[in-house]
Protein backbone atom coordinates (compact mmCIF):
# COMPACT_ATOMS: atom_id res chain seq x y z
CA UNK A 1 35.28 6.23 25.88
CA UNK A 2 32.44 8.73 26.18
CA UNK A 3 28.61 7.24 25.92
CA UNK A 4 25.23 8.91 26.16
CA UNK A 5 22.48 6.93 27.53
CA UNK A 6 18.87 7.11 28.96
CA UNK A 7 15.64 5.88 29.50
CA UNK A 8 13.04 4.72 27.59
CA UNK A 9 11.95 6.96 24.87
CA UNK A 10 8.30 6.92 24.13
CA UNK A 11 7.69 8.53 21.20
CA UNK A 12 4.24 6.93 20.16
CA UNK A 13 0.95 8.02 20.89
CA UNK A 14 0.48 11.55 21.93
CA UNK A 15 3.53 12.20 20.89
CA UNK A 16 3.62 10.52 17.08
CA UNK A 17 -0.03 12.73 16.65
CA UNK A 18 2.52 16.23 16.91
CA UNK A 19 4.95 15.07 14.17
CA UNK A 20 4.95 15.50 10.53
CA UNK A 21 3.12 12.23 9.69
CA UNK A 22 0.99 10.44 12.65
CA UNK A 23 -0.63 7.62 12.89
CA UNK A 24 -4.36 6.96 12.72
CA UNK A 25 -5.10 8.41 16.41
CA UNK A 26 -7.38 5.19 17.41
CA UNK A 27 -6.50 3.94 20.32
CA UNK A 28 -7.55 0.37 22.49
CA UNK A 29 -7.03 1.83 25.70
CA UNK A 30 -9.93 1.09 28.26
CA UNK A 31 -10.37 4.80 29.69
CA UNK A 32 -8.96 6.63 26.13
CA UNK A 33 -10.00 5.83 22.62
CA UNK A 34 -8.05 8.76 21.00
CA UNK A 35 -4.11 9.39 20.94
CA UNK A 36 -5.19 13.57 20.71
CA UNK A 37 -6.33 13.54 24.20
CA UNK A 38 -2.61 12.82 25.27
CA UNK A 39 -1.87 15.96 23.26
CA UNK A 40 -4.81 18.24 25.18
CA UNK A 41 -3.57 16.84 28.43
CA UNK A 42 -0.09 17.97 27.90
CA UNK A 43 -1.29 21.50 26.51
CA UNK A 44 -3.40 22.09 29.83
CA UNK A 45 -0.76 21.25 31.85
CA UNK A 46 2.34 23.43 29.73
CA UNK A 47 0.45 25.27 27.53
CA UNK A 48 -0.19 25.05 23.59
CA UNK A 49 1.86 22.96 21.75
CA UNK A 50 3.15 23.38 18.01
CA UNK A 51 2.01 20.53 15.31
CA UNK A 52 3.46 19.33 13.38
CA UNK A 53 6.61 20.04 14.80
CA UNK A 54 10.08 19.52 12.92
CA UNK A 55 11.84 15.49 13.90
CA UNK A 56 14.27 17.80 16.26
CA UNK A 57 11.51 19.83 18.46
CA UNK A 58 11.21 16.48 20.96
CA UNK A 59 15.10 16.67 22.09
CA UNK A 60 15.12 20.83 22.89
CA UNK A 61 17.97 21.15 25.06
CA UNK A 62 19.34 17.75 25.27
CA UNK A 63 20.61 18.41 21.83
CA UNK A 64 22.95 20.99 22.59
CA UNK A 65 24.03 18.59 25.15
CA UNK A 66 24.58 15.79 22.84
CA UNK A 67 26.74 17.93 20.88
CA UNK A 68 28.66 19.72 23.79
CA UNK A 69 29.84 16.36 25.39
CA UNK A 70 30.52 14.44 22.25
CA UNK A 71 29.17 10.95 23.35
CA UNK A 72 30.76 8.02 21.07
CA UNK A 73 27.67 6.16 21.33
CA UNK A 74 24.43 7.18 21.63
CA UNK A 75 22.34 4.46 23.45
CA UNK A 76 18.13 4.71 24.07
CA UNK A 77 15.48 2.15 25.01
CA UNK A 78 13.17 2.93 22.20
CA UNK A 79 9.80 2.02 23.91
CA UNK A 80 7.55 2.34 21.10
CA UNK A 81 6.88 0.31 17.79
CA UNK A 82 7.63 2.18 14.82
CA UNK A 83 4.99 0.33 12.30
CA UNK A 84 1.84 1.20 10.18
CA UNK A 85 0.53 -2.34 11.31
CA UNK A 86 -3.01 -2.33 12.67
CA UNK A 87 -3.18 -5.48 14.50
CA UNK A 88 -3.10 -4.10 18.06
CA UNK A 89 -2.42 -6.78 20.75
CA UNK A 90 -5.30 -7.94 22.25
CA UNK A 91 -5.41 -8.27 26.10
CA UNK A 92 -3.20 -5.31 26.57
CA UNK A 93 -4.04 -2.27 27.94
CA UNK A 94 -1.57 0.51 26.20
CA UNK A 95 -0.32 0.24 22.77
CA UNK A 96 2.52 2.54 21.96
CA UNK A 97 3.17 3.36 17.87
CA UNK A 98 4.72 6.16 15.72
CA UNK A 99 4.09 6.49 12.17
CA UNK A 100 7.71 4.79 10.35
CA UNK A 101 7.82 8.45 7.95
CA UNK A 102 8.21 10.15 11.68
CA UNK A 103 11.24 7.49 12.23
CA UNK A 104 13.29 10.84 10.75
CA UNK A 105 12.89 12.20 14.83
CA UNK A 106 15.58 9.44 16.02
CA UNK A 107 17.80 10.58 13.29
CA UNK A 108 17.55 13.67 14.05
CA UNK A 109 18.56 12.74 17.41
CA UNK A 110 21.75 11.23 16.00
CA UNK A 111 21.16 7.71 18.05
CA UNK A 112 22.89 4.96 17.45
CA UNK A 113 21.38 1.96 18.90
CA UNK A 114 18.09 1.08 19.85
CA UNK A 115 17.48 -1.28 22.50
CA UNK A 116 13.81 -3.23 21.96
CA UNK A 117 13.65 -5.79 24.51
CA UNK A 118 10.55 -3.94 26.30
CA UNK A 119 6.82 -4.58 26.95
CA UNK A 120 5.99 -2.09 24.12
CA UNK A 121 8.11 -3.13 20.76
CA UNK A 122 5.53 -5.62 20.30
CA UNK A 123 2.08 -3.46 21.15
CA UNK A 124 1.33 -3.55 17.12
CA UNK A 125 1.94 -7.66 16.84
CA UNK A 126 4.73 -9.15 14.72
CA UNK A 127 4.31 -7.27 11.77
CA UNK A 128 4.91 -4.14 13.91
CA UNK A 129 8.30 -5.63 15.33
CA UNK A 130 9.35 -6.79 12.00
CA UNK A 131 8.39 -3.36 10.44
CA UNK A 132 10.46 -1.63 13.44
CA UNK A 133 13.50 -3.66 13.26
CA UNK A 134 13.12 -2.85 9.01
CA UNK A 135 12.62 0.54 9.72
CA UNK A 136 15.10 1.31 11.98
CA UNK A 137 17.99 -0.81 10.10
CA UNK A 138 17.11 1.33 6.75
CA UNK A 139 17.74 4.47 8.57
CA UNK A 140 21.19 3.53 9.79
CA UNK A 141 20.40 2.61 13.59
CA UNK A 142 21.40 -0.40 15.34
CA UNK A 143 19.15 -2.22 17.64
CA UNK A 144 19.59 -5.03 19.74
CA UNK A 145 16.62 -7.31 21.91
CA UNK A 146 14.16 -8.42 19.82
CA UNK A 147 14.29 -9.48 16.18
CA UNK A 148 12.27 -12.93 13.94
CA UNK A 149 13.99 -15.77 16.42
CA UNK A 150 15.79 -16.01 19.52
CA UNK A 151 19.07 -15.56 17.87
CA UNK A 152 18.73 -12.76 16.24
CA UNK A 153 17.11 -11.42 19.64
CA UNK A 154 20.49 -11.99 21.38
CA UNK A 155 22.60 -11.15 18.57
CA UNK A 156 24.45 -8.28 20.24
CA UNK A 157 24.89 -4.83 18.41
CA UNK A 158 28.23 -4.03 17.80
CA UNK A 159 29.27 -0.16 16.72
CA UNK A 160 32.70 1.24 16.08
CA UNK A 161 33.98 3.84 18.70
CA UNK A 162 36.89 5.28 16.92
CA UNK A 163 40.51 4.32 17.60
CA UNK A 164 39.75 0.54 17.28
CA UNK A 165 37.39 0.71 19.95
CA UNK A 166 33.85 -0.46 19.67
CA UNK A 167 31.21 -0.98 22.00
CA UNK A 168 28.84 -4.32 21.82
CA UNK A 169 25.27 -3.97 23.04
CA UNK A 170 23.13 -5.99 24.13
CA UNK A 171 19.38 -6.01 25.36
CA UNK A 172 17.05 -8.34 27.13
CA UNK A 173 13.67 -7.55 28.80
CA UNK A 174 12.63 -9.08 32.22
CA UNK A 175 8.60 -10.31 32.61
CA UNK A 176 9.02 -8.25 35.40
CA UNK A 177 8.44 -5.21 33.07
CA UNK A 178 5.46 -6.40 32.30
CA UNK A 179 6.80 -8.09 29.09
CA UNK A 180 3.82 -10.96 28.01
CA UNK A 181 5.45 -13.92 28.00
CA UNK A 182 3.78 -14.98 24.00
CA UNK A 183 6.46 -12.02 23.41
CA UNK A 184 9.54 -14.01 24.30
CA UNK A 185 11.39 -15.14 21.09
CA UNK A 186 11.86 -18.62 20.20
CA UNK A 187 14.22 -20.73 17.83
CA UNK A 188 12.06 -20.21 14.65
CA UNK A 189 9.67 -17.65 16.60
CA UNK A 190 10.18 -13.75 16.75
CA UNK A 191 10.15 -11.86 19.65
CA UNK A 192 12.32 -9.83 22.49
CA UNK A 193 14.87 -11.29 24.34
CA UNK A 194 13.01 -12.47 27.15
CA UNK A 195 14.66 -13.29 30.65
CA UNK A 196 13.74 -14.03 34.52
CA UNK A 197 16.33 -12.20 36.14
CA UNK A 198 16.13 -14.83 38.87
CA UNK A 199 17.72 -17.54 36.67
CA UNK A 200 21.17 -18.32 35.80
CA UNK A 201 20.34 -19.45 32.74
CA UNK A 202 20.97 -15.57 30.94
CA UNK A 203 23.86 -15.09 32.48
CA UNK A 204 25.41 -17.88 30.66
CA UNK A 205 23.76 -16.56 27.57
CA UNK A 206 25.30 -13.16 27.54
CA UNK A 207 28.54 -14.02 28.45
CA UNK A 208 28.91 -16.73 25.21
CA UNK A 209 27.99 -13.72 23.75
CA UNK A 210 30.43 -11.23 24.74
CA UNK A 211 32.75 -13.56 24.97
CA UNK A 212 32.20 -14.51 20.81
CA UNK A 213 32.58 -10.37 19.90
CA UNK A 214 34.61 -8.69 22.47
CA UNK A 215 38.05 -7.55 21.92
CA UNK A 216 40.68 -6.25 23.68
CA UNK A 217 39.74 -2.29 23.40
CA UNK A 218 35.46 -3.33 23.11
CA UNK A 219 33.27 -2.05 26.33
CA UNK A 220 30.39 -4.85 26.50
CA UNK A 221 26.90 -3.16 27.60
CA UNK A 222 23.78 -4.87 28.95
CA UNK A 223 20.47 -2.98 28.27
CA UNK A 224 17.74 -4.52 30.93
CA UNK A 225 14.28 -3.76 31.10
CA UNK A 226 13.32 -4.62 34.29
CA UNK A 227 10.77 -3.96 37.40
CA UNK A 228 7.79 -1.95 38.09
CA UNK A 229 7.28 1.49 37.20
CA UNK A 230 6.71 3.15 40.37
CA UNK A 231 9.06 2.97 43.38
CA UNK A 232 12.79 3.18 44.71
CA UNK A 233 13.66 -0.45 45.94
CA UNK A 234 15.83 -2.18 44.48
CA UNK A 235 14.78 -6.49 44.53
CA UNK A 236 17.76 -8.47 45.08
CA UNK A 237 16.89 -10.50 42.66
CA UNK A 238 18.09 -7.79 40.20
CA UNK A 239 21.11 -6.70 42.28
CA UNK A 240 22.33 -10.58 42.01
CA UNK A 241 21.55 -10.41 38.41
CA UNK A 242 23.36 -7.17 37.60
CA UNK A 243 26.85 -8.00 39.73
CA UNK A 244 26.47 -11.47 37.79
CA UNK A 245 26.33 -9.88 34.79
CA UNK A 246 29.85 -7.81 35.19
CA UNK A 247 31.58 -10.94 37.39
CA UNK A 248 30.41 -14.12 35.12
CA UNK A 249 29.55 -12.29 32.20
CA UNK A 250 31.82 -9.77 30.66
CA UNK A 251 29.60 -6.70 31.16
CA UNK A 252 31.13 -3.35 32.11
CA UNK A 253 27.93 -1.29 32.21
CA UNK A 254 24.36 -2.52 33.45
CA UNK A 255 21.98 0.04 31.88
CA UNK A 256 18.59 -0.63 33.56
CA UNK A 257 15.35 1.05 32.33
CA UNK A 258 11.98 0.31 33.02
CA UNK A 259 11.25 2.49 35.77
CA UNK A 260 8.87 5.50 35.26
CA UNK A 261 11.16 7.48 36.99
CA UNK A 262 15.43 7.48 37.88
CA UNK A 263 16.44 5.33 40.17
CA UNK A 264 19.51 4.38 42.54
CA UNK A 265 22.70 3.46 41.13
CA UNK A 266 25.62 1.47 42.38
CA UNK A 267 29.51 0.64 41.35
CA UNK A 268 30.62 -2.70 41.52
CA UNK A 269 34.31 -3.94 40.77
CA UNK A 270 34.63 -0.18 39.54
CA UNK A 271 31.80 -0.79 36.91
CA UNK A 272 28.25 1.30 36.50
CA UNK A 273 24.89 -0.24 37.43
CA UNK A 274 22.11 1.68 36.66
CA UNK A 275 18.89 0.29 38.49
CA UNK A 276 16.13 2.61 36.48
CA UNK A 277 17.06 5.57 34.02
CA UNK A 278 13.80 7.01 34.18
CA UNK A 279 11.66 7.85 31.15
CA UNK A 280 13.30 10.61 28.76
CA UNK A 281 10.35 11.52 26.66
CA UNK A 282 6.80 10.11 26.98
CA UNK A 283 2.96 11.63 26.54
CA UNK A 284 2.83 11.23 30.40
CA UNK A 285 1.74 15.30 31.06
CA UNK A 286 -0.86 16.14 32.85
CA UNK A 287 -1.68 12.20 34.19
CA UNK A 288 -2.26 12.64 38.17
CA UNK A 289 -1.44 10.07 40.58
CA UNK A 290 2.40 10.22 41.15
CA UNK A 291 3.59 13.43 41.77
CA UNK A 292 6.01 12.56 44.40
CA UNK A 293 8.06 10.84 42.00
CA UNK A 294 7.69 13.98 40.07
CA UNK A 295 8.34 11.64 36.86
CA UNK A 296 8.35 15.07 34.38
CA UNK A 297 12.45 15.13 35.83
CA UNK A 298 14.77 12.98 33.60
CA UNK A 299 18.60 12.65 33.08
CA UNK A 300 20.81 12.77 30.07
CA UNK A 301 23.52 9.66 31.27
CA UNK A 302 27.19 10.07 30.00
CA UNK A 303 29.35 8.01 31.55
CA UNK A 304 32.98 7.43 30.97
CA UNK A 305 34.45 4.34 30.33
CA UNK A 306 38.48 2.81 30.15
CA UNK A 307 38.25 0.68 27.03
CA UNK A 308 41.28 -1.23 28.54
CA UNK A 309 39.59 -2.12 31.42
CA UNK A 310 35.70 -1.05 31.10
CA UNK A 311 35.87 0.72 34.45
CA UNK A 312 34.34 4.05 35.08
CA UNK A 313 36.31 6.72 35.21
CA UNK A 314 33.95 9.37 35.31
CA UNK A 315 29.88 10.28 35.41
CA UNK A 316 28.14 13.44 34.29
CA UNK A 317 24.15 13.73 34.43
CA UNK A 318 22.14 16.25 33.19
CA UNK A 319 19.19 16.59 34.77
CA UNK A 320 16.31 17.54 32.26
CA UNK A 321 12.43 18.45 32.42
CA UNK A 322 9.60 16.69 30.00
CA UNK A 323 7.55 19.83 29.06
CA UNK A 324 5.27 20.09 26.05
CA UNK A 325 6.46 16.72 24.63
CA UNK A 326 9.80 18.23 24.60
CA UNK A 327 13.33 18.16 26.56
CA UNK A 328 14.34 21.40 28.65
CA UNK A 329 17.23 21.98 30.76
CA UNK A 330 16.65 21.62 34.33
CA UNK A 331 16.25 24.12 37.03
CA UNK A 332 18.16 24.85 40.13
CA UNK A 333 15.59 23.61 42.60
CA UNK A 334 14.47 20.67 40.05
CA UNK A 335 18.58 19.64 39.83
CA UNK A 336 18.93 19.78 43.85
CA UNK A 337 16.22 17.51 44.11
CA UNK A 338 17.35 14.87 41.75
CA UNK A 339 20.56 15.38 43.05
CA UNK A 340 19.22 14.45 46.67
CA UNK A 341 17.01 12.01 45.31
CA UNK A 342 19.97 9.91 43.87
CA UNK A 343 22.14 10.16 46.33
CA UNK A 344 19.67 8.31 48.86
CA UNK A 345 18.59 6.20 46.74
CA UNK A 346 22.40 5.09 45.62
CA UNK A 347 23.64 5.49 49.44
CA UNK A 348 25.57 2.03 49.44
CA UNK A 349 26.37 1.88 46.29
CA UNK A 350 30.00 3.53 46.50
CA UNK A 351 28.59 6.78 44.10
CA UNK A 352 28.05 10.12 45.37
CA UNK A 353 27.06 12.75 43.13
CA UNK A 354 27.73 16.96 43.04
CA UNK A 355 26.51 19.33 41.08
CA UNK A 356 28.53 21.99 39.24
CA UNK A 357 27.88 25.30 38.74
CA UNK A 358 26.01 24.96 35.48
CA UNK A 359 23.61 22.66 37.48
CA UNK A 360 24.87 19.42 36.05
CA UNK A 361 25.54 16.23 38.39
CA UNK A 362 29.04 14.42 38.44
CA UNK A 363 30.74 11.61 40.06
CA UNK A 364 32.22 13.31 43.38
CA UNK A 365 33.21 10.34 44.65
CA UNK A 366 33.66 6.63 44.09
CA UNK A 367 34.00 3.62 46.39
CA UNK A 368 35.80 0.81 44.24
């Protein structure tokens, strides 16, 4: 069982003021009141940029991608409220939205579930989350993480894979993010899927979970949005939390995001943890201060999975390049240096990655 996953997806802001139908370009921001200026950053930086653009100019290459490798699931942590809402959350510094008539950029993207348990779903208040949730569900898409109570925040997603097979998602955001805690959902409250990943407590919670929905030939997924932004360690705190999640919980694949940049990975019992995708597509261009990261380098995720078992039995990445609010392949130097990157960063973790001769990375070898 083939799935695609990533980062977080951003495509609010800058990015919503390019498509067919943006938002109002206000923004609450202490240093920028207007969304355009994310656009004239990005166009000094790459040069001009079209507007509007059609829903599929924001993918570029990863589409042909998506297509060549057939994912049976197509997995993102949508980091952006997708709302006409004007009641901007007070207190907080960056408010992420896209216009719900520009919600046609997702389909075009084919994805299949949205994960929402992040410190953005909620930037436009509750009627934003509720009109997300709405908008999202109308157009086809499962999400999982946040919804109007704690239950339906936990509820996990659950999409048919072909042959029997499914795969059950499920999302939950750490305050660690950066997630307010007023955000975490209650019994009769809406709200993400909030969790310390130092407690027990939601380990216990996703495994009744998984343990109510998954069959035989089902591969159980945890979406986390977790830790800083910036930066290569790994807490323990999270490491504990992730190996929890696959012994005590059911999980066969730890998909981590939060990070503004890709992080380490690591096997454990033969199943993937991934520590920080990386962003895929954000407004980010042309924003100075952490080069060394070089954050405009992303990866396209498709991991292969043994329904039977939920093991890994194989890993491609595709390393790809943010430029002009849009997805391009790669470059030989760019590829070498994520390749590098990761394996440092994962050294430990029983994965080493090579790259192929069309300058995509794979699982070389694998420690069980």
């Amino acid at each position: 069982m083939r799935l695609f996953l990533c980062g977080d997806v951003m495509t609010g802001r800058g990015i919503d003021q390019i498509l067919a139908r943006p938002s109002a370009p206000q923004l609450h921001e202490p240093w920028v009141t207007d969304a355009r200026h994310y656009r004239a950053l990005a166009e000094r930086e790459h040069g001009p940029i079209p507007a509007p653009v059609a829903p599929s100019y924001i993918w570029g290459d990863a589409l042909g991608w998506l297509e060549r490798f057939e994912p049976a699931l197509r997995l993102i942590n949508l980091e952006t409220a997708v709302t006409r809402s004007e009641s901007w959350w007070r207190g907080k510094g960056v408010h992420y939205r896209m216009h719900p008539d520009n919600a046609s950029v997702l389909e075009s993207g084919a994805i299949d579930c949205c994960a929402l348990a992040n410190n953005h779903v909620l930037d436009w208040g509750f009627e934003g989350l509720s009109e997300t949730v709405a908008t999202l569900e109308g157009l086809g898409m499962e999400t999982a993480g946040a919804g109007e109570s704690l239950a339906a925040a936990r509820a996990p997603a659950v999409l048919a894979a072909g042959a029997g097979r499914r795969v059950i998602v499920l999302a939950m955001g750490s305050g660690s993010s950066g997630i307010p805690s007023d955000w975490a959902a209650g019994p009769d409250r809406a709200g993400v899927w909030r969790i310390d990943e130092a407690e027990d407590a939601p380990i216990a919670a996703v495994a009744e979970q998984v343990a109510a929905v998954k069959g035989e030939l089902d591969v159980a997924v945890a979406s986390v949005h977790w830790g800083a932004n910036w930066g290569y360690a790994v807490p323990g705190e999270q490491r504990r939390f992730a190996r929890a999640l696959i012994d005590r919980a059911g999980v066969d694949l730890v998909h981590g995001q939060s990070s503004h940049h890709p992080k380490g990975m690591e096997l454990h019992r033969g199943c993937l943890i991934l520590y920080g995708c990386g962003d895929f597509l954000n407004d980010y261009e042309g924003i100075p201060g952490e080069e060394t990261y070089r954050p405009e380098l992303t990866l396209m995720l498709f991991p292969d999975l043994d329904p039977e078992t939920g093991r890994l039995t194989g890993l491609t990445l595709r390393p790809m390049r943010i430029a002009g609010f849009r997805l391009m392949d790669a470059n030989g130097e760019e590829a070498d240096w994520l390749l590098q990157t990761l394996n440092r960063e994962s050294e430990g973790g029983g994965v080493r990655l090579g790259k192929d001769g069309q300058g995509s990375l794979f699982l070389e070898t694998a420690i069980p």
